[in-house]
C-alpha atoms as a PDB file:
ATOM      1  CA  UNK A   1      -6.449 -21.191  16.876  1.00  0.00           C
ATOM      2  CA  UNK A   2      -6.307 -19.609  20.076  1.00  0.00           C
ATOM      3  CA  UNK A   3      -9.115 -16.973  19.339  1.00  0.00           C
ATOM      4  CA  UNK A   4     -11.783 -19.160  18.434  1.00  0.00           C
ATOM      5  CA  UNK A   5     -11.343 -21.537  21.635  1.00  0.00           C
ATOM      6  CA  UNK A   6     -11.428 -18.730  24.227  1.00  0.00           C
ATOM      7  CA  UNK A   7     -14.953 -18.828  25.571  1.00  0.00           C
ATOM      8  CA  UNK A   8     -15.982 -21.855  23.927  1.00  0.00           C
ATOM      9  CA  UNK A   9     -17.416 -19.564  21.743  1.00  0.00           C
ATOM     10  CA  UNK A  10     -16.924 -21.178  18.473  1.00  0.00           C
ATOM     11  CA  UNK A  11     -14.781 -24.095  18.890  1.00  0.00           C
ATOM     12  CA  UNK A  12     -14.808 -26.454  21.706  1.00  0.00           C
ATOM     13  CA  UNK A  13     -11.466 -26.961  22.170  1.00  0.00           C
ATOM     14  CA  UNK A  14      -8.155 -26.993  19.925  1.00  0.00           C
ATOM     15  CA  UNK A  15      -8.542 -31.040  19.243  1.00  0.00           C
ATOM     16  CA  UNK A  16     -11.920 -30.405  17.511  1.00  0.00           C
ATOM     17  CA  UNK A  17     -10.103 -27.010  15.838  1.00  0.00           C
ATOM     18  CA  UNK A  18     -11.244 -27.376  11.923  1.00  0.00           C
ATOM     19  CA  UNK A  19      -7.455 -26.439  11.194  1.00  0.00           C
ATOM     20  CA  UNK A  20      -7.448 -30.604  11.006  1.00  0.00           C
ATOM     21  CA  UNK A  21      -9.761 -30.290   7.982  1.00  0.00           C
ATOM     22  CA  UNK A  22      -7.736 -27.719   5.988  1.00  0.00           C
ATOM     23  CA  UNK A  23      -4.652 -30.057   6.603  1.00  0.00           C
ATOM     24  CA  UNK A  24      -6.558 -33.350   5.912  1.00  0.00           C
ATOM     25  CA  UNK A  25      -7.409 -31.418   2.297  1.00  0.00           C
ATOM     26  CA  UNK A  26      -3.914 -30.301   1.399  1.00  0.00           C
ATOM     27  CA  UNK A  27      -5.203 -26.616   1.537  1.00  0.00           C
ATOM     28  CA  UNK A  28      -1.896 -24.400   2.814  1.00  0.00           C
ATOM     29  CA  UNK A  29      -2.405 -22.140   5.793  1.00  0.00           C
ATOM     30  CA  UNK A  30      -0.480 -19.928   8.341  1.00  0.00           C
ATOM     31  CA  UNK A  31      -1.453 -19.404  11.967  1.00  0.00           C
ATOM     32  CA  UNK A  32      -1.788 -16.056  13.574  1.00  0.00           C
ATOM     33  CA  UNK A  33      -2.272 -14.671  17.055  1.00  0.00           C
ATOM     34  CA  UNK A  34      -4.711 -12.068  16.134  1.00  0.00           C
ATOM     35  CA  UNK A  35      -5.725  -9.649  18.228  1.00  0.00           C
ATOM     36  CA  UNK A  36      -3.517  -9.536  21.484  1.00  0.00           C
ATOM     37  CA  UNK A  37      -6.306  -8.112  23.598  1.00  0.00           C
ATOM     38  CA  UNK A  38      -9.267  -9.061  21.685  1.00  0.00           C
ATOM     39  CA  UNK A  39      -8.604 -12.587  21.218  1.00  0.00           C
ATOM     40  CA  UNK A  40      -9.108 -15.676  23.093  1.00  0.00           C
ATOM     41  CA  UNK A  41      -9.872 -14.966  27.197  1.00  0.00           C
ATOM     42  CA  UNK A  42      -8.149 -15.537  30.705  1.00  0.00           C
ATOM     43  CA  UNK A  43      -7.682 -19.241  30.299  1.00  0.00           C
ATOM     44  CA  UNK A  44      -6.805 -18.997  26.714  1.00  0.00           C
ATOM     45  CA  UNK A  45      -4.278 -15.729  25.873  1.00  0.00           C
ATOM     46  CA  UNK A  46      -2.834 -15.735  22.226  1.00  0.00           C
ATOM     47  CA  UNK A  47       0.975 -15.500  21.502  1.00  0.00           C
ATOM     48  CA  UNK A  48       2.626 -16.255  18.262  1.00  0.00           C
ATOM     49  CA  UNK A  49       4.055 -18.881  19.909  1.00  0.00           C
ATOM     50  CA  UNK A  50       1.820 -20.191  21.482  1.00  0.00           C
ATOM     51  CA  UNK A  51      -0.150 -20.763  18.341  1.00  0.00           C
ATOM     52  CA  UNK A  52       2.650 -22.877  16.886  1.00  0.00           C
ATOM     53  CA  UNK A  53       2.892 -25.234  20.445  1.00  0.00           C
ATOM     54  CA  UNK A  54      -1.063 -25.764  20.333  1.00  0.00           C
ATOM     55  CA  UNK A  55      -0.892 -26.904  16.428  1.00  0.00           C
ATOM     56  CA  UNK A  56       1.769 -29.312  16.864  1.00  0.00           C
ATOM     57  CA  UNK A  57       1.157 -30.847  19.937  1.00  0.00           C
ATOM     58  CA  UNK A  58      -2.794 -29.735  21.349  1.00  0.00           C
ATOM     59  CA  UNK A  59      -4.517 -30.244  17.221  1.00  0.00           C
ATOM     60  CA  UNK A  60      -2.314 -33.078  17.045  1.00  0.00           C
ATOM     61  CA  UNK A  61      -0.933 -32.304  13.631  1.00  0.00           C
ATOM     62  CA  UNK A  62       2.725 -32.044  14.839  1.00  0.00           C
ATOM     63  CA  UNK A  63       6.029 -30.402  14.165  1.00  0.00           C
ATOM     64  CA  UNK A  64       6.160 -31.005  10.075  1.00  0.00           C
ATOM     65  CA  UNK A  65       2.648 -28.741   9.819  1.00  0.00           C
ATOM     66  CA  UNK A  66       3.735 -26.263  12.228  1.00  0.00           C
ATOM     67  CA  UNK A  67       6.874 -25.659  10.225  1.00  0.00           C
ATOM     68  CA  UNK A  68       4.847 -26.108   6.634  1.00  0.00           C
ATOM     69  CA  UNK A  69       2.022 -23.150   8.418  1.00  0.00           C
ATOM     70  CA  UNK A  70       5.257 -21.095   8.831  1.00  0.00           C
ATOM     71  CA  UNK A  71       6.814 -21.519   5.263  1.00  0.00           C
ATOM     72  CA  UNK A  72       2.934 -21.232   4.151  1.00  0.00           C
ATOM     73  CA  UNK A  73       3.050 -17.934   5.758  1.00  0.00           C
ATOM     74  CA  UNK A  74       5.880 -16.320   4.089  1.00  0.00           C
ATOM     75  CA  UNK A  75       5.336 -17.678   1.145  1.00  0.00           C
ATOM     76  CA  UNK A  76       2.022 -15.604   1.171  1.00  0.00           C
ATOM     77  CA  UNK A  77       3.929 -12.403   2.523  1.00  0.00           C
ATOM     78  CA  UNK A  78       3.302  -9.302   0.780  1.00  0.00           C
ATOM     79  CA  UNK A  79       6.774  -7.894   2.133  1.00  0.00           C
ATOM     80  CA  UNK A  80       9.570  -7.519  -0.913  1.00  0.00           C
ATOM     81  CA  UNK A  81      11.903  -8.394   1.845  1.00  0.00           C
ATOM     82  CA  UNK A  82      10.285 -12.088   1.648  1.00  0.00           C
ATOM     83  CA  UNK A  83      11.514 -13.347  -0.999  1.00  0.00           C
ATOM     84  CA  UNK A  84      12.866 -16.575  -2.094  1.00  0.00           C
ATOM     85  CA  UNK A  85      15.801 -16.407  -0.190  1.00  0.00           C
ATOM     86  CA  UNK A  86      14.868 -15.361   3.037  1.00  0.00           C
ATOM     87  CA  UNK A  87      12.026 -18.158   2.856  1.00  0.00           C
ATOM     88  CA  UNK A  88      14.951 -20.896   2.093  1.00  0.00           C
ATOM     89  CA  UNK A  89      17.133 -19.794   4.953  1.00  0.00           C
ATOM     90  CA  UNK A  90      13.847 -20.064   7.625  1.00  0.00           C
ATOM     91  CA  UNK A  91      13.683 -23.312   6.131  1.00  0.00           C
ATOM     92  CA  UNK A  92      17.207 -24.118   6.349  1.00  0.00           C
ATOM     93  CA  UNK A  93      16.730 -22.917  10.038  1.00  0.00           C
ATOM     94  CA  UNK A  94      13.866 -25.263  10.208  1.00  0.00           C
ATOM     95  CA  UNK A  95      15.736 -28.084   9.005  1.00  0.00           C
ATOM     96  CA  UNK A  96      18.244 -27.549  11.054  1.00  0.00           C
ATOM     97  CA  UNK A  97      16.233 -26.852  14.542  1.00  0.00           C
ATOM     98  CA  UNK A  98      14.387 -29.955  13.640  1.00  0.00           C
ATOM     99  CA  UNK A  99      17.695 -32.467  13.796  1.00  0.00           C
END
């Protein structure tokens, strides 16, 4: 998110982020904070984080699709050490976090 709102350069700001489209579709996605120095600028500096806290609360889409982009994520992973369950105890964790 972060690195295309730093600048202005190709997204206004992270309410008119097109993230909102891919979730409005149904199409699964994971966030990442790219490049550390590369991405976004002084105002805007990427952190994994960070990423999650502007989804959920500066998109708008909330808590329930910053967990989904994280199971999304893993369930994508190329890792063996991913599997199925590691990927139900983060969203145990989840779960749990979110009560």
């Amino acid at each position: 998110l972060t690195s295309n709102i730093g600048n202005g350069f190709k997204v206004k700001n992270y309410a008119e982020h097109p993230v909102k489209l891919l979730q409005e579709a149904g199409v699964k996605y994971s966030l990442s904070s790219d490049n550390l120095l590369l991405s976004g600028d002084l105002k805007h500096a990427p952190s994994p984080t960070a990423e999650v806290l502007h989804l959920a609360l500066d998109v708008g889409l909330g808590w329930q699709a910053a967990r989904d982009s994280v199971i999304s994520g893993l369930e994508g992973a190329f890792s063996p050490a991913v599997d199925q369950a590691f990927i139900q105890n983060i969203k145990s964790s989840l779960q749990d976090t979110a009560n």
